[in-house]
PDB file of N, CA and C in Angstrom:
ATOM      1  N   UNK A   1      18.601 -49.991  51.679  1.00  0.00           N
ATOM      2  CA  UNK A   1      20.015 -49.654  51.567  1.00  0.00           C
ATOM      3  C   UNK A   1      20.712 -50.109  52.855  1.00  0.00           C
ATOM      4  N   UNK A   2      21.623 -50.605  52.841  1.00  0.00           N
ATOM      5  CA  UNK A   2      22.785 -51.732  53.652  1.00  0.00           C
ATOM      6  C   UNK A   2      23.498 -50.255  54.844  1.00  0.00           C
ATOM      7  N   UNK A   3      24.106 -50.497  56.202  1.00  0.00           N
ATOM      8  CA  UNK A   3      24.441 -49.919  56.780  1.00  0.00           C
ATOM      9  C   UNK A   3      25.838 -49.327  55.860  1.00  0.00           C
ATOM     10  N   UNK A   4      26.908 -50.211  54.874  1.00  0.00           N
ATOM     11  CA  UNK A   4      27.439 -50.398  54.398  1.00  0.00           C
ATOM     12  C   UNK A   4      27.350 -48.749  53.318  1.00  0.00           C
ATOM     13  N   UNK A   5      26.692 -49.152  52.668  1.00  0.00           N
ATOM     14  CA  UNK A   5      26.445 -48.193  51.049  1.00  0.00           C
ATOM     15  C   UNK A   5      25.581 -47.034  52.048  1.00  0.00           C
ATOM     16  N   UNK A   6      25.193 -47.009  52.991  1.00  0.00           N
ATOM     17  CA  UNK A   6      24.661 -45.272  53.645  1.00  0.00           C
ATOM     18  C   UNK A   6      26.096 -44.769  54.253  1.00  0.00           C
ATOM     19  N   UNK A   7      26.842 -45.468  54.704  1.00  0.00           N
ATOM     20  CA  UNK A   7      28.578 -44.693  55.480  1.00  0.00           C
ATOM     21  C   UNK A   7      29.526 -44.457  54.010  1.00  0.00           C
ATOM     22  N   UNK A   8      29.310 -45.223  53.241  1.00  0.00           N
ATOM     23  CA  UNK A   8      30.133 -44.771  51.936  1.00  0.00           C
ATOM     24  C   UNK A   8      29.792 -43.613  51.255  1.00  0.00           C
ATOM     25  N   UNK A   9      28.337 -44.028  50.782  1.00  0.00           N
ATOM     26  CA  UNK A   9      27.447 -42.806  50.594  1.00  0.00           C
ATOM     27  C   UNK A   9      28.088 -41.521  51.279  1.00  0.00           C
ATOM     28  N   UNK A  10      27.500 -41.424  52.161  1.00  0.00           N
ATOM     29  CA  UNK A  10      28.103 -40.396  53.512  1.00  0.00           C
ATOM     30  C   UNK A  10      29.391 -39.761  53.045  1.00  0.00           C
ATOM     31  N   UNK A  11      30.350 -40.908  53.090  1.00  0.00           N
ATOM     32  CA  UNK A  11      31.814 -40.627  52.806  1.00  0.00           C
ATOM     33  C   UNK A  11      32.340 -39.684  51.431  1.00  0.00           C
ATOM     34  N   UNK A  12      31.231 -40.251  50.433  1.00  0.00           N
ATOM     35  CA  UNK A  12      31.770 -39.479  49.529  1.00  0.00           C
ATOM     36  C   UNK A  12      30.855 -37.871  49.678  1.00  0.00           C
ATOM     37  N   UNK A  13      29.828 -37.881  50.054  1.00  0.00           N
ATOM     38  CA  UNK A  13      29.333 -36.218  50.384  1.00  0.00           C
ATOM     39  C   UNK A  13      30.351 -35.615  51.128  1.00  0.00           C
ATOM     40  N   UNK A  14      30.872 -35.928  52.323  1.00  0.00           N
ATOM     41  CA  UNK A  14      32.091 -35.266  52.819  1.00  0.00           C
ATOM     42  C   UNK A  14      33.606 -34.800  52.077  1.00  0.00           C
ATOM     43  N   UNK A  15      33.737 -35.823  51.388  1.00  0.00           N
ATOM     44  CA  UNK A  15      34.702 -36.120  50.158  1.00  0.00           C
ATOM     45  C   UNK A  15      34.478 -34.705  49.203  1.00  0.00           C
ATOM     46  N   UNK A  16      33.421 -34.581  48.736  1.00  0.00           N
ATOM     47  CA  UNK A  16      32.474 -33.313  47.948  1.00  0.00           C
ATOM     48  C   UNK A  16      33.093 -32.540  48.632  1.00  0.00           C
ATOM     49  N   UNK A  17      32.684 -32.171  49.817  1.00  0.00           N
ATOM     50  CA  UNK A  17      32.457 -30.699  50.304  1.00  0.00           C
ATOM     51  C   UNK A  17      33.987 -30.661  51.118  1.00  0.00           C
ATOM     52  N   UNK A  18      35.119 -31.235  50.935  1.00  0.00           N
ATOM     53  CA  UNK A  18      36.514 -31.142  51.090  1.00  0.00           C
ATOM     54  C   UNK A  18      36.859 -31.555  52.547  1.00  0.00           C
ATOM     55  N   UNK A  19      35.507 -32.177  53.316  1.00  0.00           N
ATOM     56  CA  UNK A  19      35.913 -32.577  54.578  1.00  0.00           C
ATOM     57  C   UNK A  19      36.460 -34.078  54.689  1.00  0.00           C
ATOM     58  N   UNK A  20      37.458 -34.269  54.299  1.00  0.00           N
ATOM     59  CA  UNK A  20      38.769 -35.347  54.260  1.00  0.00           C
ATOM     60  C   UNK A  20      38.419 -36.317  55.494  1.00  0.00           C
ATOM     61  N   UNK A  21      39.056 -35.179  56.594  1.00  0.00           N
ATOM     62  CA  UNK A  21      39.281 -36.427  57.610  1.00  0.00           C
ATOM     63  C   UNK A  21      37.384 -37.066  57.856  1.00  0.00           C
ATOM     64  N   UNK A  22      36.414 -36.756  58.016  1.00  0.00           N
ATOM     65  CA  UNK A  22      35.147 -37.542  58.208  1.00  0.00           C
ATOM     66  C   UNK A  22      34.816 -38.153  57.160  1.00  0.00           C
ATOM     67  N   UNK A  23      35.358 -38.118  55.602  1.00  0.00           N
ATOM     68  CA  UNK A  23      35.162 -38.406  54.432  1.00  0.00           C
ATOM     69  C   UNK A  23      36.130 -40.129  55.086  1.00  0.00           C
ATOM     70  N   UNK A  24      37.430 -39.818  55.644  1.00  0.00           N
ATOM     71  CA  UNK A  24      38.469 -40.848  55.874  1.00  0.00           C
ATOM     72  C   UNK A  24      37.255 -42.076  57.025  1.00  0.00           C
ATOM     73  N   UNK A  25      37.310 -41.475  57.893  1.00  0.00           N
ATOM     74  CA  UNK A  25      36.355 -41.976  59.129  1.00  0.00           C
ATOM     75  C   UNK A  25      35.176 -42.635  58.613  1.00  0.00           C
ATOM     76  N   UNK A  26      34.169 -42.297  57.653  1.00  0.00           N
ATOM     77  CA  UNK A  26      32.871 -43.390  56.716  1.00  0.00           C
ATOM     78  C   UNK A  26      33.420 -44.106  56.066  1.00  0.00           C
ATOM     79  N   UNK A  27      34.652 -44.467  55.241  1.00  0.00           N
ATOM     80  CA  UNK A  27      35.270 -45.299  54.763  1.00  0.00           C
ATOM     81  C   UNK A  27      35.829 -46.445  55.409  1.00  0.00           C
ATOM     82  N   UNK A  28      36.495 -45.712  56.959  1.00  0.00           N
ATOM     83  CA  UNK A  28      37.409 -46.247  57.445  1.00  0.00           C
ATOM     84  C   UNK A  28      36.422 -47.686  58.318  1.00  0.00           C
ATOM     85  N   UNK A  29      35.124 -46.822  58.915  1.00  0.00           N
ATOM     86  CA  UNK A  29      33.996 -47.753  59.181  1.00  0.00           C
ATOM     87  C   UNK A  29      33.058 -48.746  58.139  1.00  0.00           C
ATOM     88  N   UNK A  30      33.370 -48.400  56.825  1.00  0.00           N
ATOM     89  CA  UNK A  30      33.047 -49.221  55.523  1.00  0.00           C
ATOM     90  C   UNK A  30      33.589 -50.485  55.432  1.00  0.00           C
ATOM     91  N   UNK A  31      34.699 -50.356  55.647  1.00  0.00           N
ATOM     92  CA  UNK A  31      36.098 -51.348  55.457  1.00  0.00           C
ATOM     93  C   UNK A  31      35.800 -52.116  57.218  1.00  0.00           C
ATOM     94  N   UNK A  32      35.462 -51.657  57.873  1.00  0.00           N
ATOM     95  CA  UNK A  32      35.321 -52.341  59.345  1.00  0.00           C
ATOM     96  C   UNK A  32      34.289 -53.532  59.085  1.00  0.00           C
ATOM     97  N   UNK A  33      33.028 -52.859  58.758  1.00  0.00           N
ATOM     98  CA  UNK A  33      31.876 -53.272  58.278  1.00  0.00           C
ATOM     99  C   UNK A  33      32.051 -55.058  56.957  1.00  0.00           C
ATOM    100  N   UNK A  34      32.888 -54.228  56.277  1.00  0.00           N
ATOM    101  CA  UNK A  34      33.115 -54.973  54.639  1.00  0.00           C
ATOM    102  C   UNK A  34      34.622 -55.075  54.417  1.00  0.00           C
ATOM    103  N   UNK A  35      35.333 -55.379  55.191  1.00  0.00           N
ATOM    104  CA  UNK A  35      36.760 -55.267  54.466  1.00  0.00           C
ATOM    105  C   UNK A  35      37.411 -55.533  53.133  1.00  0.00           C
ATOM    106  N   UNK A  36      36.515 -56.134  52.213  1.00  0.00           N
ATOM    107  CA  UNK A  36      36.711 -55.950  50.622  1.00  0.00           C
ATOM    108  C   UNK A  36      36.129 -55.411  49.840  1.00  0.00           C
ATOM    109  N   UNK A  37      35.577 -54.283  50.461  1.00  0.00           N
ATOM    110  CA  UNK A  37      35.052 -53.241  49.592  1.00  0.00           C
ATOM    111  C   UNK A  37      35.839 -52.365  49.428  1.00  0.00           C
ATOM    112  N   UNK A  38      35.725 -52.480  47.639  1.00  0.00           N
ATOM    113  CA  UNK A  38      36.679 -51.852  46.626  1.00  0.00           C
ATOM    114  C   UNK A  38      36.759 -50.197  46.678  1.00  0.00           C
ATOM    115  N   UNK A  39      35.125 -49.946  46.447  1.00  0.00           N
ATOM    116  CA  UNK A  39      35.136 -48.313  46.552  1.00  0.00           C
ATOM    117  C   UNK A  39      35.586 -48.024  47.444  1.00  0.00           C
ATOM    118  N   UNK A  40      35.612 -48.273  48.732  1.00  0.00           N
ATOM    119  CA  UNK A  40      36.108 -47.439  50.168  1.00  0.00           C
ATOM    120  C   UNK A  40      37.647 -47.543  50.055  1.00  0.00           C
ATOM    121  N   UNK A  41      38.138 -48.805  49.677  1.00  0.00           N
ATOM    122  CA  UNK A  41      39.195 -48.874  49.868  1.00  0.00           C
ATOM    123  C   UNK A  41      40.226 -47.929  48.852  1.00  0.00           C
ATOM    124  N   UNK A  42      39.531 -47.727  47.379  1.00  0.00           N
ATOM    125  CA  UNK A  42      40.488 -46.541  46.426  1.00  0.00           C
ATOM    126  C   UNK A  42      40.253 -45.284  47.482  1.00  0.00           C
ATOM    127  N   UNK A  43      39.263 -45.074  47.868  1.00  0.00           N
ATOM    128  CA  UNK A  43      39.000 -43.439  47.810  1.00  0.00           C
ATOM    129  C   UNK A  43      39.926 -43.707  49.364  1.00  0.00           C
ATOM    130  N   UNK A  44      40.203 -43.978  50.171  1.00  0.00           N
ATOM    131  CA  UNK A  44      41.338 -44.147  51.305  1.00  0.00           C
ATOM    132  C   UNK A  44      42.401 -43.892  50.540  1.00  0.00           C
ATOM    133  N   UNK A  45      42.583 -44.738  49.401  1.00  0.00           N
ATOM    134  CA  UNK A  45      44.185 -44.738  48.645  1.00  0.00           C
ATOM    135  C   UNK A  45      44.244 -43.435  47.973  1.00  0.00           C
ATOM    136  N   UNK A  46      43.330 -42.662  47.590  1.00  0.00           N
ATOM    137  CA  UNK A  46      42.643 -41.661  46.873  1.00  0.00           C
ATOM    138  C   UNK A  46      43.320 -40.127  47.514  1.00  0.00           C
ATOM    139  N   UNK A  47      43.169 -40.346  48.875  1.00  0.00           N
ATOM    140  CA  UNK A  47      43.032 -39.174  50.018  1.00  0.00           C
ATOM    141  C   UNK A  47      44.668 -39.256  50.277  1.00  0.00           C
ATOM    142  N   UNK A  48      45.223 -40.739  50.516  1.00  0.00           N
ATOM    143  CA  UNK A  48      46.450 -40.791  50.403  1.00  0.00           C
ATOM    144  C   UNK A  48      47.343 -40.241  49.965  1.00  0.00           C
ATOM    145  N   UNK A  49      47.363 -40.573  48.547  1.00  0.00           N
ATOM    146  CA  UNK A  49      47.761 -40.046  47.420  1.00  0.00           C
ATOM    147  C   UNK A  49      47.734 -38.745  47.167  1.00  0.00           C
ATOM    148  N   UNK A  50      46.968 -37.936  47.019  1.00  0.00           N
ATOM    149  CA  UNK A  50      46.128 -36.632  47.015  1.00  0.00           C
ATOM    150  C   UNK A  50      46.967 -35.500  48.508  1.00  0.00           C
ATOM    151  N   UNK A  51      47.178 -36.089  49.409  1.00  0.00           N
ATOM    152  CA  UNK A  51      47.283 -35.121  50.737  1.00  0.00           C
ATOM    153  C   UNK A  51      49.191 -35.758  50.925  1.00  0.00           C
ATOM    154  N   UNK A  52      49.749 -36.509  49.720  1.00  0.00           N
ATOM    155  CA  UNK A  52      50.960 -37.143  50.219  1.00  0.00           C
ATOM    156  C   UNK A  52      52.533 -35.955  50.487  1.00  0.00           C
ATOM    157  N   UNK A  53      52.840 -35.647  51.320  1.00  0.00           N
ATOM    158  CA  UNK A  53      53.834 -35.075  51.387  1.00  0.00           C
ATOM    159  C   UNK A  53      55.048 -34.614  50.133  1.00  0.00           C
ATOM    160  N   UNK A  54      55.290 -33.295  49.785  1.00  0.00           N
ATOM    161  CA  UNK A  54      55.925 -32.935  48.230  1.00  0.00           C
ATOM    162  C   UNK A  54      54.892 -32.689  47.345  1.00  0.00           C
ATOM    163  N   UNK A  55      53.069 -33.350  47.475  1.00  0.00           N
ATOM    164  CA  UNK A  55      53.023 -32.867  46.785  1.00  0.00           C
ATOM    165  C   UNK A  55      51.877 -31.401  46.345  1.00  0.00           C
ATOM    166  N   UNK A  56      52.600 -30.229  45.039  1.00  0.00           N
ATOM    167  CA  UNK A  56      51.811 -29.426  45.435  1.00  0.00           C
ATOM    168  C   UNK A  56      51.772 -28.974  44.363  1.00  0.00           C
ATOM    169  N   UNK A  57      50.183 -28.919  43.761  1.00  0.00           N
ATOM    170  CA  UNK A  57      49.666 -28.644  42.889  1.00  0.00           C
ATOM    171  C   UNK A  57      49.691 -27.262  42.420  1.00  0.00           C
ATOM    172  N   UNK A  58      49.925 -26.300  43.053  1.00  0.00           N
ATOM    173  CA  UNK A  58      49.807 -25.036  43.036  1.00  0.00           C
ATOM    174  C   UNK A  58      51.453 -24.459  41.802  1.00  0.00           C
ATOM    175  N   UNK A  59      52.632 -25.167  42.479  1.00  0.00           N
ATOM    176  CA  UNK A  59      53.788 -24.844  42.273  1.00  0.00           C
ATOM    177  C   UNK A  59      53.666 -25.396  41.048  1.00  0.00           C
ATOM    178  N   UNK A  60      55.137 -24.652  39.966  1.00  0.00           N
ATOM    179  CA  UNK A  60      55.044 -25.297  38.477  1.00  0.00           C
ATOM    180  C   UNK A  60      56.207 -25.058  38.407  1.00  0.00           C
ATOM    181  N   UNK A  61      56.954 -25.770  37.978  1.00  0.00           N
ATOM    182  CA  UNK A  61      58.654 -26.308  37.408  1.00  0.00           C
ATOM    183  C   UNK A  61      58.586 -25.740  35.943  1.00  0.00           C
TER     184      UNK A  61
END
């Protein structure tokens, strides 16, 4: 297994257990590593999206 797919790996166990920012940080070194790798790069857009300002899942209109 590639230095690559063990920090992604990684990334998404953190991802699991709701730790974001080190989940952000194995990705962010994925993309250093591989800069066209697809998986690292959604789940970045993923966390984005997900943590984006307004929005809040809790509240209901």
């Amino acid at each position: 297994m590639s230095a690559v797919e063990v920090k992604f790996k990684l990334g998404m166990v953190y991802y699991k257990k709701n730790n974001l920012s080190a989940a952000q940080n194995m990705w962010r070194d994925v993309l250093a590593l591989d800069p066209d790798h697809r998986e690292a790069q959604n789940m970045l857009r993923q966390i984005e999206t997900d943590s984006a300002p307004g929005r809040d899942e809790d509240s209901s209109a």
